[in-house]
N, C-alpha and C. Protein backbone atom coordinates (compact mmCIF):
# COMPACT_ATOMS: atom_id res chain seq x y z
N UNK A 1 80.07 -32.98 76.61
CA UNK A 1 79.09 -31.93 76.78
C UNK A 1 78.69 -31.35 75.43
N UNK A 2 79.60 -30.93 74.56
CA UNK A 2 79.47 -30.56 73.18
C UNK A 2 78.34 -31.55 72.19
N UNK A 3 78.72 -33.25 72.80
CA UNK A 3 78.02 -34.22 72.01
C UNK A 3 76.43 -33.78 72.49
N UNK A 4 76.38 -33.90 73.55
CA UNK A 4 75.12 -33.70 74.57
C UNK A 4 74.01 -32.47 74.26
N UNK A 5 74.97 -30.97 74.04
CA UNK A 5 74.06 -29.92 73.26
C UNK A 5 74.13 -30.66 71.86
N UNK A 6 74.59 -30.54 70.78
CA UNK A 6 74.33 -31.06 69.30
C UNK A 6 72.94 -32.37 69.50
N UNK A 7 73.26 -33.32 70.24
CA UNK A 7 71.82 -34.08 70.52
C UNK A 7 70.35 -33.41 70.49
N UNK A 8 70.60 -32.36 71.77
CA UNK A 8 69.62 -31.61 72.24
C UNK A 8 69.27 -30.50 70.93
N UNK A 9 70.06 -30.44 70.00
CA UNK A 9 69.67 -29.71 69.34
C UNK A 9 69.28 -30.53 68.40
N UNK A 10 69.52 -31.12 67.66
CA UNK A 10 69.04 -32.12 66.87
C UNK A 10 67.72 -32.69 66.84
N UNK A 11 67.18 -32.92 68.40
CA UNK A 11 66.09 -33.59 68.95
C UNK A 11 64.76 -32.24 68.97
N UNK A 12 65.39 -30.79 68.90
CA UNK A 12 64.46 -30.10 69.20
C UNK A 12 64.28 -29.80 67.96
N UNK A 13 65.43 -29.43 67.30
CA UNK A 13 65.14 -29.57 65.29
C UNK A 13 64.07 -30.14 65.15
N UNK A 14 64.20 -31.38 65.49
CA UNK A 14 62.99 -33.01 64.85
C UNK A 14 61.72 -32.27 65.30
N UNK A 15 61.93 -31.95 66.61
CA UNK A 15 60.32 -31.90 67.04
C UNK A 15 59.35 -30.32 66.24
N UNK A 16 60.41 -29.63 66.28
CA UNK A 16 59.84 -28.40 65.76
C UNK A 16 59.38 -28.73 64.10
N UNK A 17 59.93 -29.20 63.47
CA UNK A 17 59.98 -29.38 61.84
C UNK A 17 58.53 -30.77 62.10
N UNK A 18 58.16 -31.36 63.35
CA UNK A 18 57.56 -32.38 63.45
C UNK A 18 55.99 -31.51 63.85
N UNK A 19 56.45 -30.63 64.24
CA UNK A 19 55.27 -29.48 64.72
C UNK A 19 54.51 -29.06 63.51
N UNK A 20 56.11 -28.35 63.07
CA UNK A 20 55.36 -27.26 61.62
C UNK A 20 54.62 -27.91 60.52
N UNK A 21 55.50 -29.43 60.22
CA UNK A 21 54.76 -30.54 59.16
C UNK A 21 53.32 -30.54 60.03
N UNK A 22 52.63 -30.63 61.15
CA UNK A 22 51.46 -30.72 61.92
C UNK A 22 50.48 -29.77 61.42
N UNK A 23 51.27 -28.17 61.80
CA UNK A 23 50.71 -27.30 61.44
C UNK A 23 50.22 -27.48 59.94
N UNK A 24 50.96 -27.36 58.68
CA UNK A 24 50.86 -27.53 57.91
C UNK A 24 49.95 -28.56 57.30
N UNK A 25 50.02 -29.65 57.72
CA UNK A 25 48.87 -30.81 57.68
C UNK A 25 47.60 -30.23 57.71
N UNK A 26 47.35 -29.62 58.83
CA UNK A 26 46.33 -29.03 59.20
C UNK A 26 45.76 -28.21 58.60
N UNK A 27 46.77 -26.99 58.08
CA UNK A 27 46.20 -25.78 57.33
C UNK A 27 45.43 -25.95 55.68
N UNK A 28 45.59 -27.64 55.36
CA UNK A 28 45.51 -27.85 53.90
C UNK A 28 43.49 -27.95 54.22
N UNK A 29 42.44 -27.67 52.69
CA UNK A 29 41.52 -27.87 53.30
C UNK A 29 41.26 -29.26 53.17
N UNK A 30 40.28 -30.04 54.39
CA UNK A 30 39.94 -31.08 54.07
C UNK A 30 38.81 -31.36 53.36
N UNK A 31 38.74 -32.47 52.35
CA UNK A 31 37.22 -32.64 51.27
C UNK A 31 36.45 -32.64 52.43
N UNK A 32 35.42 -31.95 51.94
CA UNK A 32 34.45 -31.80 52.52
C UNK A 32 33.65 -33.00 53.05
N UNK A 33 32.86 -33.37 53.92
CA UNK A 33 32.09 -34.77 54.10
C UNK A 33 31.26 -34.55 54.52
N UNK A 34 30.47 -33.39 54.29
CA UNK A 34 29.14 -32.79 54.77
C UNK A 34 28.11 -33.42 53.61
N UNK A 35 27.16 -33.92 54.13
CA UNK A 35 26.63 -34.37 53.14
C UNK A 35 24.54 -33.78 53.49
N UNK A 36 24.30 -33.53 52.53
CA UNK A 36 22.73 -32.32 53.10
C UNK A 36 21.99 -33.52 52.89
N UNK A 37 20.74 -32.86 53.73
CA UNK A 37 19.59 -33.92 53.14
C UNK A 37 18.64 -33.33 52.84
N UNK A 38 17.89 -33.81 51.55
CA UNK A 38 16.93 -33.09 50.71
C UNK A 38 15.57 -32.92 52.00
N UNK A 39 15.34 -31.92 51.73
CA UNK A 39 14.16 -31.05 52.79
C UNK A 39 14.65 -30.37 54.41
N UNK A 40 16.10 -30.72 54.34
CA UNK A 40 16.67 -29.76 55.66
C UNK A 40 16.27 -28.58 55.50
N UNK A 41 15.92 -27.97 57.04
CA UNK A 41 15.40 -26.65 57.38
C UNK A 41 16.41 -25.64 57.48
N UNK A 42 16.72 -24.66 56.45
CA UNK A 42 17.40 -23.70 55.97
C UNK A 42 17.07 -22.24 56.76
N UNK A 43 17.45 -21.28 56.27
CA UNK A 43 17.45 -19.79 57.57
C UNK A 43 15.53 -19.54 56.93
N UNK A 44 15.44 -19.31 55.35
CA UNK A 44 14.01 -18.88 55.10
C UNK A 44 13.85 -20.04 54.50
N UNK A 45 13.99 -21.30 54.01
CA UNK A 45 13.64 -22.41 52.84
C UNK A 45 13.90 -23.71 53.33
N UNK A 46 13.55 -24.42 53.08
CA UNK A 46 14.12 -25.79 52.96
C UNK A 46 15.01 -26.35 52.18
N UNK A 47 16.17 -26.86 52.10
CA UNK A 47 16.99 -27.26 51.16
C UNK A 47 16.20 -28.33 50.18
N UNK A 48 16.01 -28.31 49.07
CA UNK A 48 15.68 -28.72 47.32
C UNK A 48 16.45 -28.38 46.76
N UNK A 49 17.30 -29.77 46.01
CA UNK A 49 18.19 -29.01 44.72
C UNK A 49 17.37 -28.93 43.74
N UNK A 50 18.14 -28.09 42.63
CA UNK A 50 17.15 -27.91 41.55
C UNK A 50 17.81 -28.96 40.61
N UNK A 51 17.05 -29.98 39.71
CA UNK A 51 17.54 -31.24 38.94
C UNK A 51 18.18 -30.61 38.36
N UNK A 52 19.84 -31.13 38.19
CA UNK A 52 20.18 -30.92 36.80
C UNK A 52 19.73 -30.26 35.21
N UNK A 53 18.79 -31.30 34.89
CA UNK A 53 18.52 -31.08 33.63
C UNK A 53 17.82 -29.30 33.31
N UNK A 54 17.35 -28.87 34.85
CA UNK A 54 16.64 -27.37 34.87
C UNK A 54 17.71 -26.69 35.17
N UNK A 55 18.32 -27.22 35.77
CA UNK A 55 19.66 -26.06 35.69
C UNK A 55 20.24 -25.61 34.68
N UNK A 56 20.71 -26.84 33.80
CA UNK A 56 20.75 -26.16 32.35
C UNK A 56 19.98 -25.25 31.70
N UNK A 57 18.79 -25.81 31.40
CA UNK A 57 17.86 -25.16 30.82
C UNK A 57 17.72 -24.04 31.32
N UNK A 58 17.79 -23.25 32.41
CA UNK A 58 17.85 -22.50 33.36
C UNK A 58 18.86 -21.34 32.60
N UNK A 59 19.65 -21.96 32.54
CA UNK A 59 21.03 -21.24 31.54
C UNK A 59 20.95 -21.12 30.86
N UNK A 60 20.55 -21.55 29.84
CA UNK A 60 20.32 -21.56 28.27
C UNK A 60 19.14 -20.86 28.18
N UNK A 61 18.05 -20.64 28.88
CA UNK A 61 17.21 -19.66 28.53
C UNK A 61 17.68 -18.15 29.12
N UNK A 62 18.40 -18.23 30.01
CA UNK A 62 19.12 -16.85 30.41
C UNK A 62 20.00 -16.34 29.35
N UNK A 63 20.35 -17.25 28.61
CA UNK A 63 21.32 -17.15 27.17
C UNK A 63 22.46 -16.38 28.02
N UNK A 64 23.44 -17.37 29.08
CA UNK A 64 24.24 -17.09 29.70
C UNK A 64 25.14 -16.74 28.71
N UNK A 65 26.21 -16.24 28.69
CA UNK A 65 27.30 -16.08 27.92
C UNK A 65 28.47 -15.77 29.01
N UNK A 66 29.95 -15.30 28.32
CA UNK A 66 31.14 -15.82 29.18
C UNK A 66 31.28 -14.00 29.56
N UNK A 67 30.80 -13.16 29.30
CA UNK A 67 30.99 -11.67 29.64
C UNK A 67 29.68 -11.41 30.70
N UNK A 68 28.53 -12.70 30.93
CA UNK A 68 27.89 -12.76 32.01
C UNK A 68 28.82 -12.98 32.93
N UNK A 69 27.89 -12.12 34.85
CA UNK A 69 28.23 -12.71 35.75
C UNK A 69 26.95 -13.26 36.78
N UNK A 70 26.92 -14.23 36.94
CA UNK A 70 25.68 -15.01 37.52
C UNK A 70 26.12 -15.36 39.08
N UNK A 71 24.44 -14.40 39.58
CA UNK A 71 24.89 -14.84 40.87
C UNK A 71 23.18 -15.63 41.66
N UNK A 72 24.01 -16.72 41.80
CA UNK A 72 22.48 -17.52 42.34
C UNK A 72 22.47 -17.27 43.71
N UNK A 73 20.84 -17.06 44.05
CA UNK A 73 20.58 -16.54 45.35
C UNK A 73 20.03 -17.70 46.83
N UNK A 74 20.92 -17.80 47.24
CA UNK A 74 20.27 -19.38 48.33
C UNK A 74 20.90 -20.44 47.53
N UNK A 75 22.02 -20.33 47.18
CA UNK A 75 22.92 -21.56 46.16
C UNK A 75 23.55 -22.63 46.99
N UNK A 76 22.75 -23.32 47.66
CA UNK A 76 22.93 -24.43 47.86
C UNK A 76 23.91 -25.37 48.05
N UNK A 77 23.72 -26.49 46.99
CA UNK A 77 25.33 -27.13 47.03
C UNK A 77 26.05 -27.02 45.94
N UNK A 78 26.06 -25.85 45.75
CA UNK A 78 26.57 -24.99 44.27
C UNK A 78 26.39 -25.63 43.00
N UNK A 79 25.16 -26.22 43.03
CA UNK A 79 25.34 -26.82 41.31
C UNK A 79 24.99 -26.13 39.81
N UNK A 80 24.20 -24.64 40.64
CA UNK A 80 24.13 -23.93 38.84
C UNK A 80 25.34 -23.21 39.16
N UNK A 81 25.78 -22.61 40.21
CA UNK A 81 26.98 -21.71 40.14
C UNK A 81 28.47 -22.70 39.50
N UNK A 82 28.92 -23.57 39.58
CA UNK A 82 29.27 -24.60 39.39
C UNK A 82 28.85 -24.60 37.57
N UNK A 83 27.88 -25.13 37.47
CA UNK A 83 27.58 -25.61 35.89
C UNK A 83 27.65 -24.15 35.10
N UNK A 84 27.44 -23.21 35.53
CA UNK A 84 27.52 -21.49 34.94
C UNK A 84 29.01 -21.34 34.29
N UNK A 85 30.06 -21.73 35.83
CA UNK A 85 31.11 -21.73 35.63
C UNK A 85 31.93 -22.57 34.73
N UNK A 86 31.17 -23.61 34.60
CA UNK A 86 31.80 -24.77 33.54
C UNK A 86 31.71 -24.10 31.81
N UNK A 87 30.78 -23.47 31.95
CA UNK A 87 30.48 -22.68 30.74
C UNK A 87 31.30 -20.92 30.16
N UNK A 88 31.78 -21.36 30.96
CA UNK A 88 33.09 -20.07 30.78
C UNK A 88 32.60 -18.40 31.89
N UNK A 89 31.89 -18.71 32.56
CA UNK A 89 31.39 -17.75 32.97
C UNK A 89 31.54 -17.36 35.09
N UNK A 90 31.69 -16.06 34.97
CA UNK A 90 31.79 -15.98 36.54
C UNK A 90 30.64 -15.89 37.25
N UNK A 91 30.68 -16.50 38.39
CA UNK A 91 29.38 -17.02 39.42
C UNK A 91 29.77 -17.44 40.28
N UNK A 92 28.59 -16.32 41.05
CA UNK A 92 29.05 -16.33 42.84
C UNK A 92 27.99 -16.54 42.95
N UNK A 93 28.08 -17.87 44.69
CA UNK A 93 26.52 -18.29 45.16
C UNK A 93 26.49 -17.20 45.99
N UNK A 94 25.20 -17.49 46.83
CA UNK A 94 25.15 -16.50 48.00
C UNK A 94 24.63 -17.58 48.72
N UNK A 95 24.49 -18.44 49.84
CA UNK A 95 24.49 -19.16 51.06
C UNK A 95 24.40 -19.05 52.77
N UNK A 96 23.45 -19.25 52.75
CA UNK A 96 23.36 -18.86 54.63
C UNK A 96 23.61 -20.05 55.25
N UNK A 97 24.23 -21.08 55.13
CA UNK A 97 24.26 -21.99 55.68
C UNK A 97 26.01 -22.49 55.38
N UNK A 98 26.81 -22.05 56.27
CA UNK A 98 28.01 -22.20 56.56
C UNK A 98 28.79 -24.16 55.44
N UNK A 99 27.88 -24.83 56.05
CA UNK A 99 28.44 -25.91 55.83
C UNK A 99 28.01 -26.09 54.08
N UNK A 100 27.04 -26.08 53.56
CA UNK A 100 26.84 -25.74 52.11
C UNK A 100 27.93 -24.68 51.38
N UNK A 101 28.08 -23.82 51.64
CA UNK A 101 29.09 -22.78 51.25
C UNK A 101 30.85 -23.92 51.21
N UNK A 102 30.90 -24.91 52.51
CA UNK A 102 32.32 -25.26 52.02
C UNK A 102 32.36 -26.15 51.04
N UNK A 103 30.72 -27.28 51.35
CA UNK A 103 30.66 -28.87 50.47
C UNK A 103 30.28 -27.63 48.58
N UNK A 104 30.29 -26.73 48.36
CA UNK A 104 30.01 -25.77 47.16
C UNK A 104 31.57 -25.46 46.88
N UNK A 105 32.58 -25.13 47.45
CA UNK A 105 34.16 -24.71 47.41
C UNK A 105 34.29 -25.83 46.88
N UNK A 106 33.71 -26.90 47.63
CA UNK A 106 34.76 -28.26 47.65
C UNK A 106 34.24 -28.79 46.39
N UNK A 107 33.28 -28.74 45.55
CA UNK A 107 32.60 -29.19 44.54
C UNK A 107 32.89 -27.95 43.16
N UNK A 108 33.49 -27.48 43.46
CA UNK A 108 33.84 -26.24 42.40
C UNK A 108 35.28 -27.05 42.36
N UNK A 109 35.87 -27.12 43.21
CA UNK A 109 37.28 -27.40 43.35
C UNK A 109 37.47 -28.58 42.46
N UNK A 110 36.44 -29.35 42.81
CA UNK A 110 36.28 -30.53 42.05
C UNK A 110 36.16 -30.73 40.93
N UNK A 111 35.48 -29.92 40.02
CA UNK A 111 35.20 -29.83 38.74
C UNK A 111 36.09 -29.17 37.73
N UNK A 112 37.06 -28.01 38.47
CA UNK A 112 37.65 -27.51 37.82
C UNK A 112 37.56 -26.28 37.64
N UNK A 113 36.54 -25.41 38.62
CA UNK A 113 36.15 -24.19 38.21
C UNK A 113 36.13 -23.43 39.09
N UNK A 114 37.04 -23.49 40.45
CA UNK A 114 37.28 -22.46 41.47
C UNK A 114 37.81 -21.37 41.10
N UNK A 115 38.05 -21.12 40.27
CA UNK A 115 38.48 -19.98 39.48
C UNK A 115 37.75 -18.80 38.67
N UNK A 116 36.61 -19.34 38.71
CA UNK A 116 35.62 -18.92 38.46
C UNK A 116 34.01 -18.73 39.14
N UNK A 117 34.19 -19.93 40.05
CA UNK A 117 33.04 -19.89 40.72
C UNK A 117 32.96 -19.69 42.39
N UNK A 118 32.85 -18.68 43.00
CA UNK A 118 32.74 -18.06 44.09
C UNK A 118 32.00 -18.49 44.82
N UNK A 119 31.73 -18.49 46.41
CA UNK A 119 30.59 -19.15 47.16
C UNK A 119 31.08 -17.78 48.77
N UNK A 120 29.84 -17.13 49.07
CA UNK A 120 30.22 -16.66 50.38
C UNK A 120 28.93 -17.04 50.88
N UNK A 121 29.47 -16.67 52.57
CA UNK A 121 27.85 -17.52 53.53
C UNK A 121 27.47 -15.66 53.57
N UNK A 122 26.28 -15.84 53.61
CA UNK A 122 25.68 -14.15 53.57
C UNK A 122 24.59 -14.80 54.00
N UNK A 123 23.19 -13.54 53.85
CA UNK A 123 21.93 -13.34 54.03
C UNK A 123 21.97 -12.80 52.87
N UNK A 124 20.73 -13.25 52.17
CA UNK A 124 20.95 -12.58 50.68
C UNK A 124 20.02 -11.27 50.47
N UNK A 125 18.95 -10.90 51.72
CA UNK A 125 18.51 -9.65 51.83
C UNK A 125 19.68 -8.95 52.26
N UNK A 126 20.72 -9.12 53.08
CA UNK A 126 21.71 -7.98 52.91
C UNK A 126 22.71 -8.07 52.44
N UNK A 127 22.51 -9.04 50.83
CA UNK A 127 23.99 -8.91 49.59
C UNK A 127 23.33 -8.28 49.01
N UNK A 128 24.63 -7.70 48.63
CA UNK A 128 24.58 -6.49 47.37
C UNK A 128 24.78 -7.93 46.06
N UNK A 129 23.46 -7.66 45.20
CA UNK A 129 23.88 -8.36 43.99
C UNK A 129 23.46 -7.53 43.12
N UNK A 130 24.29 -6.40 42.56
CA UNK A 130 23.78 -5.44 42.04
C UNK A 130 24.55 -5.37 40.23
N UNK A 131 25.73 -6.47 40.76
CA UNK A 131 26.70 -6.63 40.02
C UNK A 131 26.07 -7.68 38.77
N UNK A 132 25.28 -8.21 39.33
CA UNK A 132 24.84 -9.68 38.44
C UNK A 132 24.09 -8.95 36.87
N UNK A 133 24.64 -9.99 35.78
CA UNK A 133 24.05 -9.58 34.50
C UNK A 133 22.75 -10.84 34.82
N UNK A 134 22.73 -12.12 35.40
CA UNK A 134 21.86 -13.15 35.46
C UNK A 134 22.02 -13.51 37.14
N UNK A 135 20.66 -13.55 37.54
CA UNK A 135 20.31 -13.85 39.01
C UNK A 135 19.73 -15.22 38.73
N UNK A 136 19.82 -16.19 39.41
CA UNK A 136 19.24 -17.68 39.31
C UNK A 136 18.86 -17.34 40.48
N UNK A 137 17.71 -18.80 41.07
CA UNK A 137 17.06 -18.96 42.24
C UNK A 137 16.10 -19.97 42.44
N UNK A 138 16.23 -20.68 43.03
CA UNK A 138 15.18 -21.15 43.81
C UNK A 138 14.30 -20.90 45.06
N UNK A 139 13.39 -20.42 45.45
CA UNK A 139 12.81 -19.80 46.45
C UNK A 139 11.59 -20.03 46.91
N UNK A 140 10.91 -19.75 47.74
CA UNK A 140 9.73 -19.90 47.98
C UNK A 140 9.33 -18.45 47.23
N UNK A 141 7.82 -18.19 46.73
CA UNK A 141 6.97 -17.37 46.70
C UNK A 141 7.37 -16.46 47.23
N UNK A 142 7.08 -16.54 48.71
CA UNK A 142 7.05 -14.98 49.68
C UNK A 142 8.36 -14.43 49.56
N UNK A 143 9.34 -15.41 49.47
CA UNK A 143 11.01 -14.63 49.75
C UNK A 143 11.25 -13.64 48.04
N UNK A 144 10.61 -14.54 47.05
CA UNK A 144 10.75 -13.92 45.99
C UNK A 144 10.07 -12.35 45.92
N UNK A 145 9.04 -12.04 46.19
CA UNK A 145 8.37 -11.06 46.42
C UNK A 145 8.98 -10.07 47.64
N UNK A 146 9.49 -10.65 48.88
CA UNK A 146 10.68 -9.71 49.52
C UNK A 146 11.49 -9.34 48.78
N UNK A 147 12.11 -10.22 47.55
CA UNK A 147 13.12 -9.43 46.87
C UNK A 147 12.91 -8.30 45.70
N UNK A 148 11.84 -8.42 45.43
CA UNK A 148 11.83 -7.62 44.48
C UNK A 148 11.95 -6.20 44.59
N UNK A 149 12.09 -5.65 45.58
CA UNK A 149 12.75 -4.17 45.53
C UNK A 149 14.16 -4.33 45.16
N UNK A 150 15.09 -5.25 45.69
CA UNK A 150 15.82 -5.31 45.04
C UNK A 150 16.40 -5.59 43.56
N UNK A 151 15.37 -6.44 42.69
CA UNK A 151 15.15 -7.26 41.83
C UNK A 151 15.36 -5.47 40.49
N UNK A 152 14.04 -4.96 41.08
CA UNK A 152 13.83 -3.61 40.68
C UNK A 152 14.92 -2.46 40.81
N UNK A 153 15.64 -2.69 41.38
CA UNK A 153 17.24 -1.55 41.54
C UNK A 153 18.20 -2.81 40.59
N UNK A 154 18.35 -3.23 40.09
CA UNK A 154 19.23 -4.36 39.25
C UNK A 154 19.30 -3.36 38.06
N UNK A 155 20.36 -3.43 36.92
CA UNK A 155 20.32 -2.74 35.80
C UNK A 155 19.66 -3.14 34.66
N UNK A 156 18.99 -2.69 34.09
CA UNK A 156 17.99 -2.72 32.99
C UNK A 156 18.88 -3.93 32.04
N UNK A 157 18.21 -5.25 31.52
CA UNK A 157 18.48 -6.50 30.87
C UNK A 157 19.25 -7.34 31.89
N UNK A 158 19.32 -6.89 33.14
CA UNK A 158 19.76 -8.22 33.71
C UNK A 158 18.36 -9.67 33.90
N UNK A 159 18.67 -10.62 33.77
CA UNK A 159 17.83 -11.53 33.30
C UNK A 159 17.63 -12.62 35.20
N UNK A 160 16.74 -12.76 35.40
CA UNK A 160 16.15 -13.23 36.43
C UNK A 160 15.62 -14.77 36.01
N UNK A 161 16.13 -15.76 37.01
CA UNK A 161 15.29 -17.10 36.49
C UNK A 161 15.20 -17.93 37.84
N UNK A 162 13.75 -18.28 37.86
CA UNK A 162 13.49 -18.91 39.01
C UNK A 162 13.37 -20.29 39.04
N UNK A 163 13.18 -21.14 39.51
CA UNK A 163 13.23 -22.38 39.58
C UNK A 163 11.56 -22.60 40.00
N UNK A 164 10.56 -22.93 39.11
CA UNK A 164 8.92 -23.12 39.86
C UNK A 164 7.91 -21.85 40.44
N UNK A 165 8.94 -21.01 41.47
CA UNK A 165 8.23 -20.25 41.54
C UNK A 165 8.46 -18.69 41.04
N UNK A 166 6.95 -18.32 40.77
CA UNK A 166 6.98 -16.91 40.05
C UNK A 166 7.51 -15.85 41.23
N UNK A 167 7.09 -14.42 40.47
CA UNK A 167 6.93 -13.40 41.31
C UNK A 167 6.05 -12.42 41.62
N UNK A 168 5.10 -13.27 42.05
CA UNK A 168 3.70 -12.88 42.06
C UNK A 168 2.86 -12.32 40.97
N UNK A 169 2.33 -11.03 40.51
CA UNK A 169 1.93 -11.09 39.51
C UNK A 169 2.54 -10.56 38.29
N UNK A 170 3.69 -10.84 38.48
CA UNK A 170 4.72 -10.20 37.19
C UNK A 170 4.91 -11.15 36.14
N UNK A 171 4.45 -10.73 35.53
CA UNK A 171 4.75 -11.93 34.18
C UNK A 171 5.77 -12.39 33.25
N UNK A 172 6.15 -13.89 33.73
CA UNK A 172 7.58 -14.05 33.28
C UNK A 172 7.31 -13.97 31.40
N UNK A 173 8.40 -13.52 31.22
CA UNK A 173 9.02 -13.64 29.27
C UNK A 173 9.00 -14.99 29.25
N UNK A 174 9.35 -15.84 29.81
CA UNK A 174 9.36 -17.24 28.81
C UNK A 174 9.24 -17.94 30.25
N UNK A 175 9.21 -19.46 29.92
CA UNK A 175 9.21 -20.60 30.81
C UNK A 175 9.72 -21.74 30.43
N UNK A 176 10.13 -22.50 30.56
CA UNK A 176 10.56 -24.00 29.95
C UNK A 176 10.68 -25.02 31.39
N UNK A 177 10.43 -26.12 30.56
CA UNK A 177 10.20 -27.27 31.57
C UNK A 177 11.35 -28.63 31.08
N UNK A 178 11.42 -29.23 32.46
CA UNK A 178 12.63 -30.37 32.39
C UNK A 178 11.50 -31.83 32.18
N UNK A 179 11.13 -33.08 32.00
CA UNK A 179 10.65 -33.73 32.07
C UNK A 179 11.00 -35.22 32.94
N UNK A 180 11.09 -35.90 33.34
CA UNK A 180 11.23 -37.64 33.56
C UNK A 180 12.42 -38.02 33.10
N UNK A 181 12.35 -38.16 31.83
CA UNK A 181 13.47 -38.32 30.74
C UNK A 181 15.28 -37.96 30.80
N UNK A 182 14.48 -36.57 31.33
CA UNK A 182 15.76 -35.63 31.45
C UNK A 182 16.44 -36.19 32.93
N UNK A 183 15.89 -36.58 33.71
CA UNK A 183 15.95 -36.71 34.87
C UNK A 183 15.23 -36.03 35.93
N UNK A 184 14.08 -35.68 35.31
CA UNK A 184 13.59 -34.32 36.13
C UNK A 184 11.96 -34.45 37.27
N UNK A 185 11.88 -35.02 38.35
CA UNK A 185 10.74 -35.84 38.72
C UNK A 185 9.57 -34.69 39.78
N UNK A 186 10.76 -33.46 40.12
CA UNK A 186 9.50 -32.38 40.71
C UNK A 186 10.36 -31.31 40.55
N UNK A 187 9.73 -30.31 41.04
CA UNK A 187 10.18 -28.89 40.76
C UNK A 187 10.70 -28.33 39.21
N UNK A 188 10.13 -28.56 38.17
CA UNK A 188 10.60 -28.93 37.05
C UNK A 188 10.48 -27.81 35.56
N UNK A 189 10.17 -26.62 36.45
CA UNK A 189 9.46 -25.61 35.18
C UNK A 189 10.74 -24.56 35.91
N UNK A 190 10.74 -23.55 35.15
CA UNK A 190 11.66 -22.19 35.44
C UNK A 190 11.19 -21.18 34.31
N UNK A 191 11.01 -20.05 35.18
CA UNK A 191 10.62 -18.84 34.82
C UNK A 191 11.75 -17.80 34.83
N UNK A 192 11.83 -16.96 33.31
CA UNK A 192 12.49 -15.61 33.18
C UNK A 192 11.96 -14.70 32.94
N UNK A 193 12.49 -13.65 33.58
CA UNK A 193 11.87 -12.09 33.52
C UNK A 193 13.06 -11.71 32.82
């Protein structure tokens, strides 16, 4: 009888430690395998990444620095928040679309810069980005012009850069363009205020 409980205990050991390894399995995150497709219908936009080569440029005309904090608005599959962060600097996306926000974790994670680079799913008319020294964006027209009351409560030299489109009739400080070369085949100019 003694052999019989020690079995029974043994066997429920296994299964429980066979559970918790389960649990545990489980709780780790998995890479992401969401994969977007260029022109999916977003909450106000269509998903467009912005090329590489403007993302930089994007940065470098914001004259990001590492005591910046950059927060891109509708950030996608995190690639300026991401490249901001590669540059020593903190940056949070803002994202309405649940599954972009994890394949953005999972691509920060990747690079080396979750430590720096933040992603929450929001509505970005009701984030507070009040904090940002540099706002990035890609947007349509009209959403840009919804924001600008907010744009206008931001603290005096925080630096604004859009991806193509302006903000109606406000006139950006500078502009620069990506070309062919760079890799850059549409959407290819960016504007700072």
């Amino acid at each position: 009888m003694h052999a019989l409980l020690r079995t029974r205990r043994s066997l429920l050991a296994l299964l429980l430690s066979l559970c918790a390894g389960g649990a545990l399995a489980q709780a780790q995150p998995a890479p992401s395998t969401y994969e977007p497709s260029v022109g999916q219908v977003g909450k106000d936009v269509i998903w467009v990444p912005t090329p590489q080569a403007l993302v930089d440029k994007m940065l470098t005309m914001a004259k990001v620095a590492p005591n910046d904090y950059v927060i891109d608005l509708g950030s996608g599959d995190g690639r300026t928040v991401v490249t901001a962060a590669k540059r020593g600097v903190r940056a949070l996306g803002i994202e309405y679309n649940p599954d972009m926000v994890e394949l953005s974790k999972h691509n920060a994670q990747k690079e080396g810069v979750s430590d720096r680079a933040t992603f929450v799913k929001a509505d970005l008319f009701k984030s507070d980005f009040s904090k940002a020294t540099v706002i990035t964006m890609f947007l349509l027209p009209d959403i840009n012009l919804k924001l600008r009351p907010k744009i206008l409560d931001l603290k005096p030299g925080t630096r604004i850069v859009s991806n193509t489109f302006t903000m109606g009739e406000w006139s950006s400080d500078e502009s620069v363009n990506a070309d062919e070369k760079e890799g850059c085949q549409s959407y290819c100019v960016a504007y700072l205020w």
